[in-house]
ModelCIF file with pLDDT and N, C-alpha, C, O atoms, coordinates in Angstrom:
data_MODEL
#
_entry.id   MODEL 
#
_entity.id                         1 
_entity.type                       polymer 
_entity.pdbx_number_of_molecules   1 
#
_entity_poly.entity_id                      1 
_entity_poly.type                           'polypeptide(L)' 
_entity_poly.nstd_linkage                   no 
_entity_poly.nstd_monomer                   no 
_entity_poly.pdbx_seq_one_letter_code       
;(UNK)(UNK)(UNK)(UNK)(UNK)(UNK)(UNK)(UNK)(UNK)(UNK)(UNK)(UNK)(UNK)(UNK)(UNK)(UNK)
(UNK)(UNK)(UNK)(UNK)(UNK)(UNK)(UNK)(UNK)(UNK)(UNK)(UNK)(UNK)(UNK)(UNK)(UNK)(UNK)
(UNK)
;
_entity_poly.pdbx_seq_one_letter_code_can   XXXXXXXXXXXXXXXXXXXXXXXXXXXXXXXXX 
_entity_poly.pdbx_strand_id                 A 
#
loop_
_entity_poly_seq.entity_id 
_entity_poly_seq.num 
_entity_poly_seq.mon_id 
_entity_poly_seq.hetero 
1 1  UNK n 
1 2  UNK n 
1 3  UNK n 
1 4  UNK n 
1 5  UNK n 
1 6  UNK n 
1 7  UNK n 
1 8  UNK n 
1 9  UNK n 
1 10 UNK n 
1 11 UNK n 
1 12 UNK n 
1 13 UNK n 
1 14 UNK n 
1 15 UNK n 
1 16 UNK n 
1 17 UNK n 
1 18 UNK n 
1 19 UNK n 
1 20 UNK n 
1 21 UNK n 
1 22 UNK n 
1 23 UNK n 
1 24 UNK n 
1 25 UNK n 
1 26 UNK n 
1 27 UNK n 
1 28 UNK n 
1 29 UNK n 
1 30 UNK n 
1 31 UNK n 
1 32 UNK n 
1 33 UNK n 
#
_struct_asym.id          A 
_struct_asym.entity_id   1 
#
loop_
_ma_qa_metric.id 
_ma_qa_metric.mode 
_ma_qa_metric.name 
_ma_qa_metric.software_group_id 
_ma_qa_metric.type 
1 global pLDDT . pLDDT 
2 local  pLDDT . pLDDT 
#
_ma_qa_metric_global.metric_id      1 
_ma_qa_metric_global.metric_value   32.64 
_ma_qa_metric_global.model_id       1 
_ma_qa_metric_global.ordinal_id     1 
#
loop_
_ma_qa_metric_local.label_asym_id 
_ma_qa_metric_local.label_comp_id 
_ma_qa_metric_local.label_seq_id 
_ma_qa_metric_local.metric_id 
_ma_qa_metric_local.metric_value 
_ma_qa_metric_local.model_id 
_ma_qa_metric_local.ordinal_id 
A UNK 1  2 34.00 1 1  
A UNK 2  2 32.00 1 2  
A UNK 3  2 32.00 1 3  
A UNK 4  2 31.00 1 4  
A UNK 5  2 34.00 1 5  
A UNK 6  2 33.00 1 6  
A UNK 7  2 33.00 1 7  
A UNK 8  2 32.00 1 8  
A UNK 9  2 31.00 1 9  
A UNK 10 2 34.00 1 10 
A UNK 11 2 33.00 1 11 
A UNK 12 2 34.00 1 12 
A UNK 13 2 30.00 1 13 
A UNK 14 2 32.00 1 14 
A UNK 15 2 32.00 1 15 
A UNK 16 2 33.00 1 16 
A UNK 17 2 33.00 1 17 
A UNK 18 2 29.00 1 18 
A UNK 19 2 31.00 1 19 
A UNK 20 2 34.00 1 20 
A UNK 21 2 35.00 1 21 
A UNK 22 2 30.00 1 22 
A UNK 23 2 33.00 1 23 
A UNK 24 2 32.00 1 24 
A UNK 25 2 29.00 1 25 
A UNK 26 2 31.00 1 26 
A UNK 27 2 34.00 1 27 
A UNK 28 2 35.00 1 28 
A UNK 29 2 35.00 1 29 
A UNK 30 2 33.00 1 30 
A UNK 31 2 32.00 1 31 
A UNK 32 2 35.00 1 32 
A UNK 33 2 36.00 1 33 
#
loop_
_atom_site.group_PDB 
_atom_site.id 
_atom_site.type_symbol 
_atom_site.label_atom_id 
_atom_site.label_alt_id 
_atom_site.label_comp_id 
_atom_site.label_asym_id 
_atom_site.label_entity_id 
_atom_site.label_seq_id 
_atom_site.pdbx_PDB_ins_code 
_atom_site.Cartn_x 
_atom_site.Cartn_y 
_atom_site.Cartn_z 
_atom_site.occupancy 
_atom_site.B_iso_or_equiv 
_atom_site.pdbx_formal_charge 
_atom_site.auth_seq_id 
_atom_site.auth_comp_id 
_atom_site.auth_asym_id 
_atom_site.auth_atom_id 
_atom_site.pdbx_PDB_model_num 
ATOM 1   N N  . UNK A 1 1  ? 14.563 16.390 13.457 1.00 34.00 ? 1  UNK A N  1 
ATOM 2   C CA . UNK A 1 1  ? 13.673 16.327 14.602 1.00 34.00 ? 1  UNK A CA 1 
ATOM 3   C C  . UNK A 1 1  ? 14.427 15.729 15.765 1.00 34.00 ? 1  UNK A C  1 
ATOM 4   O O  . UNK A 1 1  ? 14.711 14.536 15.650 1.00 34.00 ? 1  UNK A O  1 
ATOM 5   N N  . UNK A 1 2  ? 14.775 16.315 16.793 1.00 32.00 ? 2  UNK A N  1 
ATOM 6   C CA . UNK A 1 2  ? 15.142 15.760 17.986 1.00 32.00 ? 2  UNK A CA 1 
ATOM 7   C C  . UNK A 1 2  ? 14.388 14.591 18.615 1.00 32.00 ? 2  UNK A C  1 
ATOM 8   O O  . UNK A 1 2  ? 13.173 14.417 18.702 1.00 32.00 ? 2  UNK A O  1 
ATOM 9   N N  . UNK A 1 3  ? 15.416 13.822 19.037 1.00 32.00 ? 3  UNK A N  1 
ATOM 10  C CA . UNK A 1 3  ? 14.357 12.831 19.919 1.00 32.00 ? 3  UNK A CA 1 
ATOM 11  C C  . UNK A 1 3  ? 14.323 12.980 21.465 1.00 32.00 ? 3  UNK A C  1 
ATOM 12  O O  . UNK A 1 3  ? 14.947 12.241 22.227 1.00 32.00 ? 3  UNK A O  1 
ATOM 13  N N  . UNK A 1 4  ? 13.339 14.258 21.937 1.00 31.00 ? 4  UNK A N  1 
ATOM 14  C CA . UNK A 1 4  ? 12.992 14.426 23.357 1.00 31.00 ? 4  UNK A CA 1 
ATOM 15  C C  . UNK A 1 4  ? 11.843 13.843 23.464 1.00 31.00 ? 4  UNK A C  1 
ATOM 16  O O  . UNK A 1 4  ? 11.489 13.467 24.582 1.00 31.00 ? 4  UNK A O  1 
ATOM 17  N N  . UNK A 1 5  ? 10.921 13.615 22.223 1.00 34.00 ? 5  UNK A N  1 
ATOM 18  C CA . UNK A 1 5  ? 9.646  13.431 22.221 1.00 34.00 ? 5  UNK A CA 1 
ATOM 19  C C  . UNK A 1 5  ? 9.808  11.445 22.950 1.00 34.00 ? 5  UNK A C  1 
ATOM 20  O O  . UNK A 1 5  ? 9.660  10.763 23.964 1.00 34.00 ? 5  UNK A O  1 
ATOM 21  N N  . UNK A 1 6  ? 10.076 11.406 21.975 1.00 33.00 ? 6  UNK A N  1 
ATOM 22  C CA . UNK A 1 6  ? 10.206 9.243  22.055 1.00 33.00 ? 6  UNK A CA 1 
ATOM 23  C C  . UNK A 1 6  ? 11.063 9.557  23.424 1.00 33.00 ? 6  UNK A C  1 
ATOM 24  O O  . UNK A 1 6  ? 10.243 9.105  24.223 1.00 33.00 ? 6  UNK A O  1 
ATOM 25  N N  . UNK A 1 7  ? 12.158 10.024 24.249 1.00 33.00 ? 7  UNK A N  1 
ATOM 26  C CA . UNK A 1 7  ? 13.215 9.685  25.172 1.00 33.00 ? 7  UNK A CA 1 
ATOM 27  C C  . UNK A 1 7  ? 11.853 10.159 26.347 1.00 33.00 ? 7  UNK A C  1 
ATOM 28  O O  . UNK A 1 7  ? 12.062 9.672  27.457 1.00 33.00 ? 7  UNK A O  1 
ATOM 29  N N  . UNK A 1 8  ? 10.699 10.901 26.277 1.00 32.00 ? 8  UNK A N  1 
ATOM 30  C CA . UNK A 1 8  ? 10.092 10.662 27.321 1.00 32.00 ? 8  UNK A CA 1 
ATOM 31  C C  . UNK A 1 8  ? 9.248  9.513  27.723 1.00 32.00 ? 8  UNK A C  1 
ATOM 32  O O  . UNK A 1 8  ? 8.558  9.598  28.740 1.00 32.00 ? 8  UNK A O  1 
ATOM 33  N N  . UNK A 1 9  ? 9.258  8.167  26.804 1.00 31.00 ? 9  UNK A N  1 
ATOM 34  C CA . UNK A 1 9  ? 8.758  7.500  27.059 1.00 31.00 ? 9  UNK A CA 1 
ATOM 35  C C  . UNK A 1 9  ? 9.229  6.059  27.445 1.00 31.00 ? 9  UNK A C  1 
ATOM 36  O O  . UNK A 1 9  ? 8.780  5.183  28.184 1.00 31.00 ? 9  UNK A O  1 
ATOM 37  N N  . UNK A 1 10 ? 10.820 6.238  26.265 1.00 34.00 ? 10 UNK A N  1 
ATOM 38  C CA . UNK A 1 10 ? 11.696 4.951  26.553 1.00 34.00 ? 10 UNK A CA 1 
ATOM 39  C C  . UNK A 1 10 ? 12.842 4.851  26.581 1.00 34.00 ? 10 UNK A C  1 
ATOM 40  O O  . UNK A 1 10 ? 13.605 5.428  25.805 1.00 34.00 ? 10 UNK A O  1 
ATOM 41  N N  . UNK A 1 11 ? 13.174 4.082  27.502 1.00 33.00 ? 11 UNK A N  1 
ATOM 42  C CA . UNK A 1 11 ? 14.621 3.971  27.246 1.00 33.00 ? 11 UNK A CA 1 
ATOM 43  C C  . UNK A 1 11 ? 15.254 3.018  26.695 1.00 33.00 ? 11 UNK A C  1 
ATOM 44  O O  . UNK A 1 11 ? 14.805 2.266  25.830 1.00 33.00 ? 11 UNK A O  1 
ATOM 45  N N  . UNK A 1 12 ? 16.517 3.001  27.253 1.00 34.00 ? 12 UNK A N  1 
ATOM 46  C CA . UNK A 1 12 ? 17.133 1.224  27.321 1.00 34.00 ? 12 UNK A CA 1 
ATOM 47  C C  . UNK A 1 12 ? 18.391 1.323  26.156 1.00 34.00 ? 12 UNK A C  1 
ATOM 48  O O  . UNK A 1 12 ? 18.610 2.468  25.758 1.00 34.00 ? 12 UNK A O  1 
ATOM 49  N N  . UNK A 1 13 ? 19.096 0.414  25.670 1.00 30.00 ? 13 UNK A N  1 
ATOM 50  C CA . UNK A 1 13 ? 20.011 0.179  24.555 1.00 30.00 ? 13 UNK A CA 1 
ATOM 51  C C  . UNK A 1 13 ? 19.217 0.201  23.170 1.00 30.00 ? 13 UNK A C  1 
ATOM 52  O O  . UNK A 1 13 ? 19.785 0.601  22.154 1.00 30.00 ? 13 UNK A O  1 
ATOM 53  N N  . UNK A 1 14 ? 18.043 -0.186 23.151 1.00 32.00 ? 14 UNK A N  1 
ATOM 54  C CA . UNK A 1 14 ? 17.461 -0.188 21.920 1.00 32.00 ? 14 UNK A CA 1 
ATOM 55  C C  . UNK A 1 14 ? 16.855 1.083  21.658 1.00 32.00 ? 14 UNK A C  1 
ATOM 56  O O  . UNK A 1 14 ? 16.505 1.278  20.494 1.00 32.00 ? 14 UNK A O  1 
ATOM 57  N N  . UNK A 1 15 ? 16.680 1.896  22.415 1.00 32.00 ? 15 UNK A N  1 
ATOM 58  C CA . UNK A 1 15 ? 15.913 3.265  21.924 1.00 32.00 ? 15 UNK A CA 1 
ATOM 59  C C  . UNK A 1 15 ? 17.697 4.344  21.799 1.00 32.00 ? 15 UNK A C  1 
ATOM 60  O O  . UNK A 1 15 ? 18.176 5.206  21.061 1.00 32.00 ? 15 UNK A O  1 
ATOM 61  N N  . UNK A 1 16 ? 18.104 3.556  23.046 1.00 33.00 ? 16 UNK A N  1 
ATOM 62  C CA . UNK A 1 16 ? 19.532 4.586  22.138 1.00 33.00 ? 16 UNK A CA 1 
ATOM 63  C C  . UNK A 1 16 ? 19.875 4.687  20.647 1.00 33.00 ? 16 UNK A C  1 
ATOM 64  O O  . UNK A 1 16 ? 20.177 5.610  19.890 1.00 33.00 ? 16 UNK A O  1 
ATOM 65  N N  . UNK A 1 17 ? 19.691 3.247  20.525 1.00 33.00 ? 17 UNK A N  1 
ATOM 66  C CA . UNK A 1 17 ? 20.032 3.050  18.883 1.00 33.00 ? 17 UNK A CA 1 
ATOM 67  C C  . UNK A 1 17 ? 19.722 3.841  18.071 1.00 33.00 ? 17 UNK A C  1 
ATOM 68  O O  . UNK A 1 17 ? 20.422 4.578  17.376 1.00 33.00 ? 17 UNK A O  1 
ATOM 69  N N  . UNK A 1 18 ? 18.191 3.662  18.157 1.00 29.00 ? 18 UNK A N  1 
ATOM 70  C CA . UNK A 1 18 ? 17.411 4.467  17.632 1.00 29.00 ? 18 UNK A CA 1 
ATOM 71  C C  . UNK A 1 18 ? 17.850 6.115  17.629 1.00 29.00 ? 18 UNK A C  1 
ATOM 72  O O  . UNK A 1 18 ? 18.167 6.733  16.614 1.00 29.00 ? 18 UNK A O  1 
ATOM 73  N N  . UNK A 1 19 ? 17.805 6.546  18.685 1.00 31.00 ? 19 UNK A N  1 
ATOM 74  C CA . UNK A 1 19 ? 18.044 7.845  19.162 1.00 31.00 ? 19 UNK A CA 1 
ATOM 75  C C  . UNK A 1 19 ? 19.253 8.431  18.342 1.00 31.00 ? 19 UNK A C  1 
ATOM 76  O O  . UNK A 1 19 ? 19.351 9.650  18.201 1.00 31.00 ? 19 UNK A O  1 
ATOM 77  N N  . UNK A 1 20 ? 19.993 7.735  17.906 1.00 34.00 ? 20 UNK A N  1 
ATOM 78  C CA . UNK A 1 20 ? 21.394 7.961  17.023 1.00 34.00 ? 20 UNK A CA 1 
ATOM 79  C C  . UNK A 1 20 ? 20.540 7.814  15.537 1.00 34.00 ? 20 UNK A C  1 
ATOM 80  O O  . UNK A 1 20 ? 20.528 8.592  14.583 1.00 34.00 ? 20 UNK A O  1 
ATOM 81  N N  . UNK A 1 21 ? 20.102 7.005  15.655 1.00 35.00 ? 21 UNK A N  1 
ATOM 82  C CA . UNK A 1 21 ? 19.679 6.879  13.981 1.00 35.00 ? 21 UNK A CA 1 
ATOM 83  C C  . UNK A 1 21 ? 18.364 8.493  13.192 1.00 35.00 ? 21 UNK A C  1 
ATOM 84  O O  . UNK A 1 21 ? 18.042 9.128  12.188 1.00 35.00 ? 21 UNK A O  1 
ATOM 85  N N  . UNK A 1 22 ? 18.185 8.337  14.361 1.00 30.00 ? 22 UNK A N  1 
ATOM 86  C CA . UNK A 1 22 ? 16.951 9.704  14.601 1.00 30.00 ? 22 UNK A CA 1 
ATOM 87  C C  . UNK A 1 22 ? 17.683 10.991 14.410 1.00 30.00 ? 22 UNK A C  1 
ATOM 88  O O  . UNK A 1 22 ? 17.408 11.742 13.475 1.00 30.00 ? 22 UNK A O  1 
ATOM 89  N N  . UNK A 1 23 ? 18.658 11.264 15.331 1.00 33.00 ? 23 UNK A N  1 
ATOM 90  C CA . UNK A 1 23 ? 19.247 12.116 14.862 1.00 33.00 ? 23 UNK A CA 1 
ATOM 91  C C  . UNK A 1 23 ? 20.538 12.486 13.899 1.00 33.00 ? 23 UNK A C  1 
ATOM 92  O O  . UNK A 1 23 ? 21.366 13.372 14.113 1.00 33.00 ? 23 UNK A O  1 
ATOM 93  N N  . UNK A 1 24 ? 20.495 11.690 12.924 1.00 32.00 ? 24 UNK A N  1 
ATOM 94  C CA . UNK A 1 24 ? 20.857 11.623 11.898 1.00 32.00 ? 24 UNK A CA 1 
ATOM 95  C C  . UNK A 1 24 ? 20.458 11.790 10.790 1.00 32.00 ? 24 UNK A C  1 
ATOM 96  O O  . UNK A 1 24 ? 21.202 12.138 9.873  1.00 32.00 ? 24 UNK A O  1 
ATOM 97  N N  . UNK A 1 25 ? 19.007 11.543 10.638 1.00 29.00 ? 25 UNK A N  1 
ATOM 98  C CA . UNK A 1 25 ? 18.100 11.682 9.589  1.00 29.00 ? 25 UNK A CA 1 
ATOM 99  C C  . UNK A 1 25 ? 16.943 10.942 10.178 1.00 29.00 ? 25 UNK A C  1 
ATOM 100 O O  . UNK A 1 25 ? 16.786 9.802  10.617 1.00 29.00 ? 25 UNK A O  1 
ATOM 101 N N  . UNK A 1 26 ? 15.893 12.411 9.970  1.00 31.00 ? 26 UNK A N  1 
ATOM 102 C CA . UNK A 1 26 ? 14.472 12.117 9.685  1.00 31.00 ? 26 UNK A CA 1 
ATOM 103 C C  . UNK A 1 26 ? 13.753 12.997 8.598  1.00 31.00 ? 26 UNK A C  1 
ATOM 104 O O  . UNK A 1 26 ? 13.589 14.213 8.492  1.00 31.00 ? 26 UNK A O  1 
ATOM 105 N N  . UNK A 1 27 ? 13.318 11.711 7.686  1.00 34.00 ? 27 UNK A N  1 
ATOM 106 C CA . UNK A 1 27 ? 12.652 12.528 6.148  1.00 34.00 ? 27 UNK A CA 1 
ATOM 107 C C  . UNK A 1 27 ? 13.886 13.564 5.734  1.00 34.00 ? 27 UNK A C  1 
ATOM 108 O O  . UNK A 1 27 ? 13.706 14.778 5.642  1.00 34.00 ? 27 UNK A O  1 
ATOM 109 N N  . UNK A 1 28 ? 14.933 13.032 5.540  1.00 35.00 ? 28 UNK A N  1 
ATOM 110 C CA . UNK A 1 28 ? 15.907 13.541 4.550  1.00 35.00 ? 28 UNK A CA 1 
ATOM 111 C C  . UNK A 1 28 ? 17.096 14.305 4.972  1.00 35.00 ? 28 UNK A C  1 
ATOM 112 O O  . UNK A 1 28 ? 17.989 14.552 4.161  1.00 35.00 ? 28 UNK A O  1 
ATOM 113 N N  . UNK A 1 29 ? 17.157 14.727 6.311  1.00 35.00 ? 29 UNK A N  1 
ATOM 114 C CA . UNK A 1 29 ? 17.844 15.167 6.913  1.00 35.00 ? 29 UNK A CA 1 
ATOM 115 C C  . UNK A 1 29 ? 19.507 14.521 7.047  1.00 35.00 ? 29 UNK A C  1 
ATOM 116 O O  . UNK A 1 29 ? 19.511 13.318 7.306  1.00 35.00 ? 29 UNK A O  1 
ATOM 117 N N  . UNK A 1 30 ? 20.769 15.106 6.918  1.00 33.00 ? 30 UNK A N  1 
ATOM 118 C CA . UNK A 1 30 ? 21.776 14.529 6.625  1.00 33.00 ? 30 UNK A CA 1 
ATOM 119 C C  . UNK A 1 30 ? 23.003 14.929 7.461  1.00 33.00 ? 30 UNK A C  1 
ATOM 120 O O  . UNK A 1 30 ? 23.048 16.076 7.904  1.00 33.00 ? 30 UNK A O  1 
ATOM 121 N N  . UNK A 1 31 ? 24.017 14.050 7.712  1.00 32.00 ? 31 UNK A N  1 
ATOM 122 C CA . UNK A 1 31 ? 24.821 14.275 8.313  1.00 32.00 ? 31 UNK A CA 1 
ATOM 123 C C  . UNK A 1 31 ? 26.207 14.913 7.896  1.00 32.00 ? 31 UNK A C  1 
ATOM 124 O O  . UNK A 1 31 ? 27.170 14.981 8.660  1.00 32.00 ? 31 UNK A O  1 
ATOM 125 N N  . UNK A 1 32 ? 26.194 15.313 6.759  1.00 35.00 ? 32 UNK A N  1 
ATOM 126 C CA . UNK A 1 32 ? 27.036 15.552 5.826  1.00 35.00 ? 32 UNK A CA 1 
ATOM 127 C C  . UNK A 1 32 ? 26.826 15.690 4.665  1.00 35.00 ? 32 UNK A C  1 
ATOM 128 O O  . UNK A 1 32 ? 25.681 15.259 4.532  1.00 35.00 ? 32 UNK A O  1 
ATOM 129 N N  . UNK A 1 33 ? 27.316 16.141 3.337  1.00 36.00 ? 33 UNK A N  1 
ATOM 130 C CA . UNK A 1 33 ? 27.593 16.308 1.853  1.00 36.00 ? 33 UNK A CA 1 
ATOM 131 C C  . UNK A 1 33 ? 26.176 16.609 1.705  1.00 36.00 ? 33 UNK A C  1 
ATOM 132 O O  . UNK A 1 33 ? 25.712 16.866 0.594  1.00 36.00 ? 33 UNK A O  1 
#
């Protein structure tokens, strides 16, 4: 799941975080193997 949804509401260093962690995996989704 992309995060356009959450980035229309916040920003900042802490939603970046997030925003990396999001698109990495949501509900099982993987970055590799």
């Amino acid at each position: 799941v992309t995060p356009r949804h959450l980035g229309a509401r916040h920003s900042g260093l802490v939603w970046a975080t997030l925003f990396a962690g999001l698109a990495l995996i949501v509900s099982g989704c993987t970055t590799g193997g």
